[in-house]
Protein backbone atom coordinates (compact mmCIF):
# COMPACT_ATOMS: atom_id res chain seq x y z
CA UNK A 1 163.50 131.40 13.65
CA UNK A 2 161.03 129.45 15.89
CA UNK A 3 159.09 126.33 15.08
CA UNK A 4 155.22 126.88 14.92
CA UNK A 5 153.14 123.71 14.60
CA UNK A 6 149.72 124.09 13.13
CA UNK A 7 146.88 121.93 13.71
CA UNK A 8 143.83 122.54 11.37
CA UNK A 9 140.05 120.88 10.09
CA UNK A 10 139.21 122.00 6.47
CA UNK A 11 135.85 122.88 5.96
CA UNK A 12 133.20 122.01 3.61
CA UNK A 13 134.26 124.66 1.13
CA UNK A 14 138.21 123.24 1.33
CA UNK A 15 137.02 119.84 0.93
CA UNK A 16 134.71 120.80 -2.21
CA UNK A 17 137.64 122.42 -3.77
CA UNK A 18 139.65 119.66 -3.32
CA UNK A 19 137.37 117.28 -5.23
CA UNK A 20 137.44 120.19 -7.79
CA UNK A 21 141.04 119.98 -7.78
CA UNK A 22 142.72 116.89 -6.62
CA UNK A 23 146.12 117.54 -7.36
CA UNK A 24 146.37 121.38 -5.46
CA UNK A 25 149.48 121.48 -4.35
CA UNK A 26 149.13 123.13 -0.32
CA UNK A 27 152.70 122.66 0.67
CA UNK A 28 153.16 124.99 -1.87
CA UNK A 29 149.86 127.36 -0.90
CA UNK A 30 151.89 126.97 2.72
CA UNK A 31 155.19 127.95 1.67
CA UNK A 32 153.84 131.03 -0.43
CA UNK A 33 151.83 132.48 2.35
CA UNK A 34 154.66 131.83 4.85
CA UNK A 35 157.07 133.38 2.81
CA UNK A 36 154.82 136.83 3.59
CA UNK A 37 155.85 136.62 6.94
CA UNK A 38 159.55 135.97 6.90
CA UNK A 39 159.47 132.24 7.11
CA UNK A 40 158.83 128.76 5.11
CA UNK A 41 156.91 125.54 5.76
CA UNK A 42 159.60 122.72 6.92
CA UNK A 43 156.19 119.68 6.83
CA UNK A 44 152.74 119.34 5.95
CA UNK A 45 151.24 116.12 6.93
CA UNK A 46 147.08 115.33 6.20
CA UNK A 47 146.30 112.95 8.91
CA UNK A 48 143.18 110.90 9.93
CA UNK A 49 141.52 112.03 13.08
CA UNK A 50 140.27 114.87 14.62
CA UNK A 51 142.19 117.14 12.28
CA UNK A 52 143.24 117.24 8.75
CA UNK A 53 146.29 118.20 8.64
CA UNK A 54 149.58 119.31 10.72
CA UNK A 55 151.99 121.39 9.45
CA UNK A 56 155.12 122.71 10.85
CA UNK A 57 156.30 126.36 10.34
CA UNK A 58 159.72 127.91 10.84
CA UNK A 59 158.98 131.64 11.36
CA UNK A 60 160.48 134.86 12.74
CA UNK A 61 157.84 135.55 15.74
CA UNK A 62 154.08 134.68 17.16
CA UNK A 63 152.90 137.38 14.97
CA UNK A 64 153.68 135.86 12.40
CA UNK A 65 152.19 132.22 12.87
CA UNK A 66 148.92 134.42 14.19
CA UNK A 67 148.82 135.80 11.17
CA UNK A 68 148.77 132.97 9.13
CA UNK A 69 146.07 131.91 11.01
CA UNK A 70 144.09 134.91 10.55
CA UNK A 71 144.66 134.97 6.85
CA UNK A 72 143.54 131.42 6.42
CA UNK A 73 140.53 131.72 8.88
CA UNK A 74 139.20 134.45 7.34
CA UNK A 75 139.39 132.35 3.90
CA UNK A 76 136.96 130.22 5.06
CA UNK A 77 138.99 126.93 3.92
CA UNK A 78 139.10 125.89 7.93
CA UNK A 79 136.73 125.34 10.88
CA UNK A 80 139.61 125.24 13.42
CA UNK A 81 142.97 125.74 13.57
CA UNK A 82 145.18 125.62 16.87
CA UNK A 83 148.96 127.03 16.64
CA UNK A 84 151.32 125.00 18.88
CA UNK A 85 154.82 125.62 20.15
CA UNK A 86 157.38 123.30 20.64
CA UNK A 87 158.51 123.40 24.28
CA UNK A 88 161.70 121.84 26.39
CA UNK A 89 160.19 119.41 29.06
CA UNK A 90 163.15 119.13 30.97
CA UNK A 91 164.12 122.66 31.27
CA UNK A 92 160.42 123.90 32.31
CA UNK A 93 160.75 120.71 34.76
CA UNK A 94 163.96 122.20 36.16
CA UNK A 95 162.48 125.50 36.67
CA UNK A 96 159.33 124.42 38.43
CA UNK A 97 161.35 122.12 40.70
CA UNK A 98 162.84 125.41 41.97
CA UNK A 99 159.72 127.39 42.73
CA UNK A 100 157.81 124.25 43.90
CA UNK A 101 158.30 125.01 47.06
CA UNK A 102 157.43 128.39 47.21
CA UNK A 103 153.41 127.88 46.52
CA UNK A 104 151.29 126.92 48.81
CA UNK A 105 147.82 125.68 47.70
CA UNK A 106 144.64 126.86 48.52
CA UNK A 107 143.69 125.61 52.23
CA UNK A 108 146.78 124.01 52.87
């Protein structure tokens, strides 16, 4: 399994149905669409800022966190949605350190 982290706005219609229903429960809305796709939602946290929400996925592939996003998109419940992935820092430093040399910029 890979970790998927989603970054997402709600839209008007989300935030209506929220004041229809305060209590909806969306880790659980997460967990039962993720569960289509082979995996589970490990955190959903609603945060104040540019977006809403951020949730971290475990799941199987890419296709699966794209489709996610395409099944919620296509609700209409979000304006935007980005899908992250967690990377190592010191291992993609290590391998550019080895082809730094090798490039040559533009006019130099």
């Amino acid at each position: 399994m890979a970790k998927y982290i989603f970054a997402a706005s709600y839209s008007q219609q989300a935030m209506g149905g929220f004041l229809k229903d305060p209590s909806s429960d969306r880790m659980a809305a997460a967990n039962s669409l993720a569960s289509q796709f082979g995996g589970k939602c490990e955190k959903l946290t609603f945060t104040r800022g540019v977006y809403d929400f951020i949730a971290e996925f475990d799941l199987p592939n890419f296709e699966a966190a794209a489709s996610i996003k395409m099944v919620t998109m296509s609700s209409g419940a979000f304006t935007e949605m980005h899908i992250l992935e967690p990377v190592d820092i010191n291992g993609i430093a290590g391998s550019a350190s080895k082809g730094a040399s090798s490039y040559k910029a533009v006019g130099k």
